[in-house]
PDB file of N, CA and C in Angstrom:
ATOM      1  N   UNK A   1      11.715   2.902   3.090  1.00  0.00           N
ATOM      2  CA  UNK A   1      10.792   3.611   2.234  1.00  0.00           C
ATOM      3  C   UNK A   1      11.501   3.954   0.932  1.00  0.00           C
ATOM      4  N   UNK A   2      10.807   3.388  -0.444  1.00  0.00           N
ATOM      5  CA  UNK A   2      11.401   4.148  -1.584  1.00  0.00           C
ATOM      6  C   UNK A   2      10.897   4.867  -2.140  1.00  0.00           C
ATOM      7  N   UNK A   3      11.539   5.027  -2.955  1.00  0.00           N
ATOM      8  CA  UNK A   3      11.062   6.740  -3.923  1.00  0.00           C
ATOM      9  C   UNK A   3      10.235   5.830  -5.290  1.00  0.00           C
ATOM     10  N   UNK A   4       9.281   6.523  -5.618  1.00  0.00           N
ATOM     11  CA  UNK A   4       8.230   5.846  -6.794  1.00  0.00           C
ATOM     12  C   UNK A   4       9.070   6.292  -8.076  1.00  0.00           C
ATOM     13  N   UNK A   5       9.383   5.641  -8.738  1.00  0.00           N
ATOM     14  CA  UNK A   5       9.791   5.432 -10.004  1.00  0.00           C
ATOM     15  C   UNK A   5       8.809   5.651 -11.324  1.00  0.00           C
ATOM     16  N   UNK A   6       9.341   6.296 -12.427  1.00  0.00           N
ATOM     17  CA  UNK A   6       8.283   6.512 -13.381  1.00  0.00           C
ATOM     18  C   UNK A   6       8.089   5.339 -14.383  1.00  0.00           C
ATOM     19  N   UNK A   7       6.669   5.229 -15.008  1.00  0.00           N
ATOM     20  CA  UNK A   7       6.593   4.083 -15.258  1.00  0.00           C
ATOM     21  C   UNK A   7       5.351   4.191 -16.353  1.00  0.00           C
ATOM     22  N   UNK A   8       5.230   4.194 -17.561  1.00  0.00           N
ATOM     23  CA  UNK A   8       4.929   4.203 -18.658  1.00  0.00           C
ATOM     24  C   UNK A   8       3.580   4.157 -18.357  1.00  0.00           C
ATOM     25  N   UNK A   9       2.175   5.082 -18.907  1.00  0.00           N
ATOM     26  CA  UNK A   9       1.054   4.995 -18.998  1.00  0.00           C
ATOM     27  C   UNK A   9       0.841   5.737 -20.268  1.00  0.00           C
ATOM     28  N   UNK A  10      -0.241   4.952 -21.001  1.00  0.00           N
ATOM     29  CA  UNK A  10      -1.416   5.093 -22.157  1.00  0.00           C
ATOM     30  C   UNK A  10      -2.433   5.891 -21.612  1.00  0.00           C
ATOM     31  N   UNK A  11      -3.010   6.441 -22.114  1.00  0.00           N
ATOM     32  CA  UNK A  11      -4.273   7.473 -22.376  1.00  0.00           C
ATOM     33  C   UNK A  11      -4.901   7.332 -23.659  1.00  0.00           C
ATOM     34  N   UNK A  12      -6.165   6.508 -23.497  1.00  0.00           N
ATOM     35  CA  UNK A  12      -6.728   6.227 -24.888  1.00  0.00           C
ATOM     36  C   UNK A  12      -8.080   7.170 -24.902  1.00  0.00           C
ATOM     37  N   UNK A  13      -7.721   7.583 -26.118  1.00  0.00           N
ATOM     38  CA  UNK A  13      -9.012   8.695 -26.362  1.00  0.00           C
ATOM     39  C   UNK A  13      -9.563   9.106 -27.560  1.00  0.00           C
ATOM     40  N   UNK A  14     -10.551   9.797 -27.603  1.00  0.00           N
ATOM     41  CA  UNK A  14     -11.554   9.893 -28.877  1.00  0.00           C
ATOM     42  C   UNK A  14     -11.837  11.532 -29.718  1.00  0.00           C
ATOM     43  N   UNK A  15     -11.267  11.903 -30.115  1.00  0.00           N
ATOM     44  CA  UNK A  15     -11.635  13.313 -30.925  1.00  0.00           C
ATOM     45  C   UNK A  15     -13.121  13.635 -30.684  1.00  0.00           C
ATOM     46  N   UNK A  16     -13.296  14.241 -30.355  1.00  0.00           N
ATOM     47  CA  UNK A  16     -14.828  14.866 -30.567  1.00  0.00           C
ATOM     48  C   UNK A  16     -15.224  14.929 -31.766  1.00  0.00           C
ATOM     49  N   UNK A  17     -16.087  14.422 -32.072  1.00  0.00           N
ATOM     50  CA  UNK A  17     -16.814  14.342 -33.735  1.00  0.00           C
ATOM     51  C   UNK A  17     -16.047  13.268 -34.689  1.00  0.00           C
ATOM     52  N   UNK A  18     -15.424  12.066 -34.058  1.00  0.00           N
ATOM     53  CA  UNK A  18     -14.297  11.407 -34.795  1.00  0.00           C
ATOM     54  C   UNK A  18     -15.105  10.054 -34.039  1.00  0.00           C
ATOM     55  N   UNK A  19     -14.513   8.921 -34.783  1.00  0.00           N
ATOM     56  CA  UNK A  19     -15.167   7.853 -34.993  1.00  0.00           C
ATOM     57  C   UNK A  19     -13.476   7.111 -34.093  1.00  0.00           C
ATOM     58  N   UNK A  20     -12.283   7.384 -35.036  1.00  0.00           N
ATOM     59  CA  UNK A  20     -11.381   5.946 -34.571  1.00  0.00           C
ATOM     60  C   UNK A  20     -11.012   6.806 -33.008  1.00  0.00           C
ATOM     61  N   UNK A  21     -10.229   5.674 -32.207  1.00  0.00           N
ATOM     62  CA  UNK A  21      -9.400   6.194 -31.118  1.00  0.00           C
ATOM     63  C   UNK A  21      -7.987   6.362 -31.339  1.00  0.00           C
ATOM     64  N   UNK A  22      -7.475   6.817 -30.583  1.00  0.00           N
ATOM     65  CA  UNK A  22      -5.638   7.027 -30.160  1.00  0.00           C
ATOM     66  C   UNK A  22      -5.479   6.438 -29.258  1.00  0.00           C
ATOM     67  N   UNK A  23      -3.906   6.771 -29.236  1.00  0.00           N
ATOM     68  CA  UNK A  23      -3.424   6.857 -27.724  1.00  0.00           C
ATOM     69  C   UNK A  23      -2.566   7.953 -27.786  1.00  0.00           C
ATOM     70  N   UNK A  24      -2.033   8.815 -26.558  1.00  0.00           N
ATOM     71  CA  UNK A  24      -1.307   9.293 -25.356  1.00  0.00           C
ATOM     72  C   UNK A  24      -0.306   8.545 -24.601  1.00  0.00           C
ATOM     73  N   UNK A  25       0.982   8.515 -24.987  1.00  0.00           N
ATOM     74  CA  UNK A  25       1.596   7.754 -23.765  1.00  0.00           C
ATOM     75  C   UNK A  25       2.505   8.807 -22.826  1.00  0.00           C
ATOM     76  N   UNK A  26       2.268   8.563 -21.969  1.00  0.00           N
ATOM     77  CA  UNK A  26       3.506   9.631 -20.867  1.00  0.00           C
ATOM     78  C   UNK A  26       3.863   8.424 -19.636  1.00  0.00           C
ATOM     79  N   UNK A  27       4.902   8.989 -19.145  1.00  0.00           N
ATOM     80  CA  UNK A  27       5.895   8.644 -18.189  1.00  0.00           C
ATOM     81  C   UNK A  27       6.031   9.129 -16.890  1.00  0.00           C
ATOM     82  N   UNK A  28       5.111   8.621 -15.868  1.00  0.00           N
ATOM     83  CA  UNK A  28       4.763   8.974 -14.586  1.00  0.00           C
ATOM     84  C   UNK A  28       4.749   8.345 -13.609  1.00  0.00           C
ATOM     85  N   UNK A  29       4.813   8.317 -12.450  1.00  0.00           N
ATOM     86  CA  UNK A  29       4.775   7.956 -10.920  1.00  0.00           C
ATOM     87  C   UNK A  29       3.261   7.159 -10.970  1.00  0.00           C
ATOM     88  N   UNK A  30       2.232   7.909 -11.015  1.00  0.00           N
ATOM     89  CA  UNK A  30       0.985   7.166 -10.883  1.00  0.00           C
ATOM     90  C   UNK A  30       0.122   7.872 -11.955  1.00  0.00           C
ATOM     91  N   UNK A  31      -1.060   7.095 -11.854  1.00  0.00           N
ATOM     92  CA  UNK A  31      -1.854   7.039 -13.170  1.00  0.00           C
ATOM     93  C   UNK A  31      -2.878   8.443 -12.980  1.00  0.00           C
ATOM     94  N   UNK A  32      -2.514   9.318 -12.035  1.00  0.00           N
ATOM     95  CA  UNK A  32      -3.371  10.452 -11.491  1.00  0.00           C
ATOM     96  C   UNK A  32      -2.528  11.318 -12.086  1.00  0.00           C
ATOM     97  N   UNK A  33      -1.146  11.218 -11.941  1.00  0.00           N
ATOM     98  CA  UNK A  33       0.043  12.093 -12.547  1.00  0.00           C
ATOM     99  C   UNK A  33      -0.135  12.205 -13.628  1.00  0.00           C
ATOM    100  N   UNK A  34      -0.227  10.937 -14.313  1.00  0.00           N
ATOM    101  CA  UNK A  34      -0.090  10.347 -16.460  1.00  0.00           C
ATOM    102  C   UNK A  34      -1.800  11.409 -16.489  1.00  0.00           C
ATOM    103  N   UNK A  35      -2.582  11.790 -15.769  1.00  0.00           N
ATOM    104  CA  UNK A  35      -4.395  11.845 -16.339  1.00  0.00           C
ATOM    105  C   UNK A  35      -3.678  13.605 -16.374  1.00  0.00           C
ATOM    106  N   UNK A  36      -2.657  13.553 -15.587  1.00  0.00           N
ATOM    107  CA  UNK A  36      -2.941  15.782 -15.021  1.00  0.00           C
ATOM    108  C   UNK A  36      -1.793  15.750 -15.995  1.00  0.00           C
ATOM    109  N   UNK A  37      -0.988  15.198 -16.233  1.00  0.00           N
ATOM    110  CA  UNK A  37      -0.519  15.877 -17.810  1.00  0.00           C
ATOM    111  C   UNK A  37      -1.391  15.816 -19.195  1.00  0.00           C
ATOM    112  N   UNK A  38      -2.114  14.602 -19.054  1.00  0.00           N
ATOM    113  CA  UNK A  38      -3.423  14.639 -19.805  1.00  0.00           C
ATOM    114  C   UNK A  38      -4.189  16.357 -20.545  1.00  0.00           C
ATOM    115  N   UNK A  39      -4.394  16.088 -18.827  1.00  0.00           N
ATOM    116  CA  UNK A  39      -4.754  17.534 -19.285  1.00  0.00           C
ATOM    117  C   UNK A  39      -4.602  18.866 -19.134  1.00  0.00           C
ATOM    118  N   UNK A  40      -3.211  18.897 -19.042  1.00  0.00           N
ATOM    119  CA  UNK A  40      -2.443  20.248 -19.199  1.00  0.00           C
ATOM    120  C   UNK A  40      -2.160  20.294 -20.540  1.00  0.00           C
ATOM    121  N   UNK A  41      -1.801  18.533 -21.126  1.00  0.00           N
ATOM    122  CA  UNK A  41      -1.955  18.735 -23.219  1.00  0.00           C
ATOM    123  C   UNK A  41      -3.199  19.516 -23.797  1.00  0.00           C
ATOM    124  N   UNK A  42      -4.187  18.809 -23.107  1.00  0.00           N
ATOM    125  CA  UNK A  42      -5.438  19.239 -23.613  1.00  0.00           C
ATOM    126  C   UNK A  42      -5.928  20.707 -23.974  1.00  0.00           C
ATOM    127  N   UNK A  43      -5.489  21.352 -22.730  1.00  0.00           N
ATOM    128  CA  UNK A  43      -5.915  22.806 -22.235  1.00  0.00           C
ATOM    129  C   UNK A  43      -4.866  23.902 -23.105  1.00  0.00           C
ATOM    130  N   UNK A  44      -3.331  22.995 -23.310  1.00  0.00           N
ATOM    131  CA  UNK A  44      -1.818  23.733 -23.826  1.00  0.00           C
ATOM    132  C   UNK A  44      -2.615  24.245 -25.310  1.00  0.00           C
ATOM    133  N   UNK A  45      -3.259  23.021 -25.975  1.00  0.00           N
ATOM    134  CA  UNK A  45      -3.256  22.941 -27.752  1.00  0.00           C
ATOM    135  C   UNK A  45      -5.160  23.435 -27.504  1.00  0.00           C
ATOM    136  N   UNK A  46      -5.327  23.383 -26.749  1.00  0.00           N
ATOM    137  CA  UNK A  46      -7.246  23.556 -26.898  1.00  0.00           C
ATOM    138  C   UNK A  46      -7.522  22.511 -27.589  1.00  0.00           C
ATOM    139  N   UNK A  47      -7.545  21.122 -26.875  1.00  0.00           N
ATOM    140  CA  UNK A  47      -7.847  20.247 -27.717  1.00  0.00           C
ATOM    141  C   UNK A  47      -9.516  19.379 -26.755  1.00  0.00           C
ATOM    142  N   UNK A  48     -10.490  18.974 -27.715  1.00  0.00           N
ATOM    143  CA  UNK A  48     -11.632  18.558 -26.747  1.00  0.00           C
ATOM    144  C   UNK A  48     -11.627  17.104 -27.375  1.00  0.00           C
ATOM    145  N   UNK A  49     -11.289  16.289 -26.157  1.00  0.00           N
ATOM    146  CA  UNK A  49     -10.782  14.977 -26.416  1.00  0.00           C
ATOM    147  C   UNK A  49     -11.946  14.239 -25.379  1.00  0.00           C
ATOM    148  N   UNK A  50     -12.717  13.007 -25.661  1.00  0.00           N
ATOM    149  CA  UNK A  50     -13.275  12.243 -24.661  1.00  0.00           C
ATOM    150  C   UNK A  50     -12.496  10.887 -24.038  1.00  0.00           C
ATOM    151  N   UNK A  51     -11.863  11.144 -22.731  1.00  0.00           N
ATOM    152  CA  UNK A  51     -10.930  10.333 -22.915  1.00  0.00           C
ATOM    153  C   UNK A  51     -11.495   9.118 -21.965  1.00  0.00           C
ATOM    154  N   UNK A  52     -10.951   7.581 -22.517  1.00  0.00           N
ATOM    155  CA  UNK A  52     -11.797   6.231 -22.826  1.00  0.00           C
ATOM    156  C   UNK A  52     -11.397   5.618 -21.404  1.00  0.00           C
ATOM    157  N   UNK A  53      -9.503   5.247 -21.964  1.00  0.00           N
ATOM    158  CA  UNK A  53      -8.948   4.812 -20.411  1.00  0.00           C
ATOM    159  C   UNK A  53      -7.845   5.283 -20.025  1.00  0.00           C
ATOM    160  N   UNK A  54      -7.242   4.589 -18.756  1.00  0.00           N
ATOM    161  CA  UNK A  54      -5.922   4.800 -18.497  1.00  0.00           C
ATOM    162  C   UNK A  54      -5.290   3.734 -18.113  1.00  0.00           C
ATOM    163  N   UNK A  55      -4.124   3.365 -18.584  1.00  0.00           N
ATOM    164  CA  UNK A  55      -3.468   1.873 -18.436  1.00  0.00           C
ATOM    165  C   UNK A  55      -2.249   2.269 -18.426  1.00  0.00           C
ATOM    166  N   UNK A  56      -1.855   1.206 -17.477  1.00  0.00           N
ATOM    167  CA  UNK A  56      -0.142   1.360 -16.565  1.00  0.00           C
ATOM    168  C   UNK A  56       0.913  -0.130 -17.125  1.00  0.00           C
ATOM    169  N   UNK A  57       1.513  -0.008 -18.040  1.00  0.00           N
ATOM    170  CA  UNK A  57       2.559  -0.789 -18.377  1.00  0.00           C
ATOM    171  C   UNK A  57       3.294  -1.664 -17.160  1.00  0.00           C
ATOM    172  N   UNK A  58       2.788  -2.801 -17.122  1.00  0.00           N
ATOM    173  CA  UNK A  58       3.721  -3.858 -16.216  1.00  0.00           C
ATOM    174  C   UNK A  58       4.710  -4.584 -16.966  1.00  0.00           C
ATOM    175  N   UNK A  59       5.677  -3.860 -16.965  1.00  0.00           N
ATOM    176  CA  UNK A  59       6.845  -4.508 -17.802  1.00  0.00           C
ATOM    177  C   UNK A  59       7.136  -5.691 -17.210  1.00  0.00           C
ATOM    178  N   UNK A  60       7.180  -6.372 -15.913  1.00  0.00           N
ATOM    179  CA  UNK A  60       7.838  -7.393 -15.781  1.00  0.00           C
ATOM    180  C   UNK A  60       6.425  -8.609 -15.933  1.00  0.00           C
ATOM    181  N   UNK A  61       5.098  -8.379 -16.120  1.00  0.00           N
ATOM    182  CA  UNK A  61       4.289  -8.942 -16.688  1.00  0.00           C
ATOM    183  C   UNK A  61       3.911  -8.806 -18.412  1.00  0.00           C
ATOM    184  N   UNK A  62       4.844  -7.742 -18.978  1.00  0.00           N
ATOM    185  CA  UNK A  62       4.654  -7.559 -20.113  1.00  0.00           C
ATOM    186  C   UNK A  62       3.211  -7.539 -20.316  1.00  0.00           C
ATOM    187  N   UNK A  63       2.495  -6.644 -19.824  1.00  0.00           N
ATOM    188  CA  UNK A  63       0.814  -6.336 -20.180  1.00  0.00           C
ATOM    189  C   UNK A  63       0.392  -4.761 -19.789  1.00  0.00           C
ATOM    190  N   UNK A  64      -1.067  -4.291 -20.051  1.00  0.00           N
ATOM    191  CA  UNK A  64      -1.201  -3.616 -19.401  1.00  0.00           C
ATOM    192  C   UNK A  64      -2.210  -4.001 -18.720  1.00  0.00           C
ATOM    193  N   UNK A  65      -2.026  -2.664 -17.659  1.00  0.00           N
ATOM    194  CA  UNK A  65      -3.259  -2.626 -16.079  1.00  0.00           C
ATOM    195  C   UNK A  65      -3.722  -1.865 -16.421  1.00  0.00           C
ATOM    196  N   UNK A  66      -5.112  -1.904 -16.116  1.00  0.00           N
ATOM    197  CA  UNK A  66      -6.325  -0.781 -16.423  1.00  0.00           C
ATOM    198  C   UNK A  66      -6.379  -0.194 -15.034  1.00  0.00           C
ATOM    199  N   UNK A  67      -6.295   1.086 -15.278  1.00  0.00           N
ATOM    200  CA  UNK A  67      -6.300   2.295 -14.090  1.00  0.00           C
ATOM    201  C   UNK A  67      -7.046   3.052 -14.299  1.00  0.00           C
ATOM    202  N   UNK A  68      -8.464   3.008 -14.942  1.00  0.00           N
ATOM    203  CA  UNK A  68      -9.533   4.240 -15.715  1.00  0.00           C
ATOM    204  C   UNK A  68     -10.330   4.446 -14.538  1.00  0.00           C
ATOM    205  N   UNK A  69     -10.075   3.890 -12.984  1.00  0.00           N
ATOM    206  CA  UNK A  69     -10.571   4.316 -12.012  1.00  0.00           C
ATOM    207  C   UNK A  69     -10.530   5.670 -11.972  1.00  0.00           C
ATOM    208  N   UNK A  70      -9.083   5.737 -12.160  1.00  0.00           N
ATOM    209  CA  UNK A  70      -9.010   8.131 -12.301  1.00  0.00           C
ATOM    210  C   UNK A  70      -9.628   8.974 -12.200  1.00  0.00           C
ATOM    211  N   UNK A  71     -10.021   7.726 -13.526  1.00  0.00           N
ATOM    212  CA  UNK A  71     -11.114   9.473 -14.490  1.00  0.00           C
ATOM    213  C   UNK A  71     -12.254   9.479 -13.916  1.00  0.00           C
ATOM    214  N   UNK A  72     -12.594   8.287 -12.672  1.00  0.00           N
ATOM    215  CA  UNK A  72     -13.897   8.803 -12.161  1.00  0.00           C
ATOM    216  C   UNK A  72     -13.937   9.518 -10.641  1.00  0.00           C
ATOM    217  N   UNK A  73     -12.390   9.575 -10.523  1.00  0.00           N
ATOM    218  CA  UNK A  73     -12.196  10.258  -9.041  1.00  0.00           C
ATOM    219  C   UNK A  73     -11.734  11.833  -9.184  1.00  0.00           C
ATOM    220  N   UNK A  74     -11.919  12.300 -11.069  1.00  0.00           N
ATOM    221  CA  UNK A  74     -11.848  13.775 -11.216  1.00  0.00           C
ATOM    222  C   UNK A  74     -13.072  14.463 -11.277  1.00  0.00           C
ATOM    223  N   UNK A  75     -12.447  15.314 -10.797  1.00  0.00           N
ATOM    224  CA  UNK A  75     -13.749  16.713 -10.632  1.00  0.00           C
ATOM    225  C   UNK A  75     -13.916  17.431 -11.603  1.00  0.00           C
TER     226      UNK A  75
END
């Protein structure tokens, strides 16, 4: 059994009342981890963000994976 390693995720998201997007990148275990620092930023600065996706850096495929499953398994 190994220990999960951290591993680069994007958070792409939209300003409220704003037209372009961003990104968010943090450094986490899984893409549930990268969403709950999400939004401990959010809540830290009072910021109201609509956020788009979440994608997990496969470095040894050099791409990303879409993980925006998340945001529909939060409450």
């Amino acid at each position: 059994m190994t220990a999960a390693s951290a591993t680069e995720f994007r958070i792409k998201y939209k300003r409220v009342g704003h037209i372009g997007t961003d990104y968010h990148y943090y450094m986490a275990e899984t893409a549930e981890q990268a969403l709950q620092w999400q939004y401990w930023r959010m809540k830290a600065k009072a910021q109201e963000l609509e956020l788009l996706s979440v994608e997990k850096f496969d470095r040894f495929a050099d791409k990303w994976i879409d993980r925006s499953e998340v945001l529909n398994e939060q409450v």
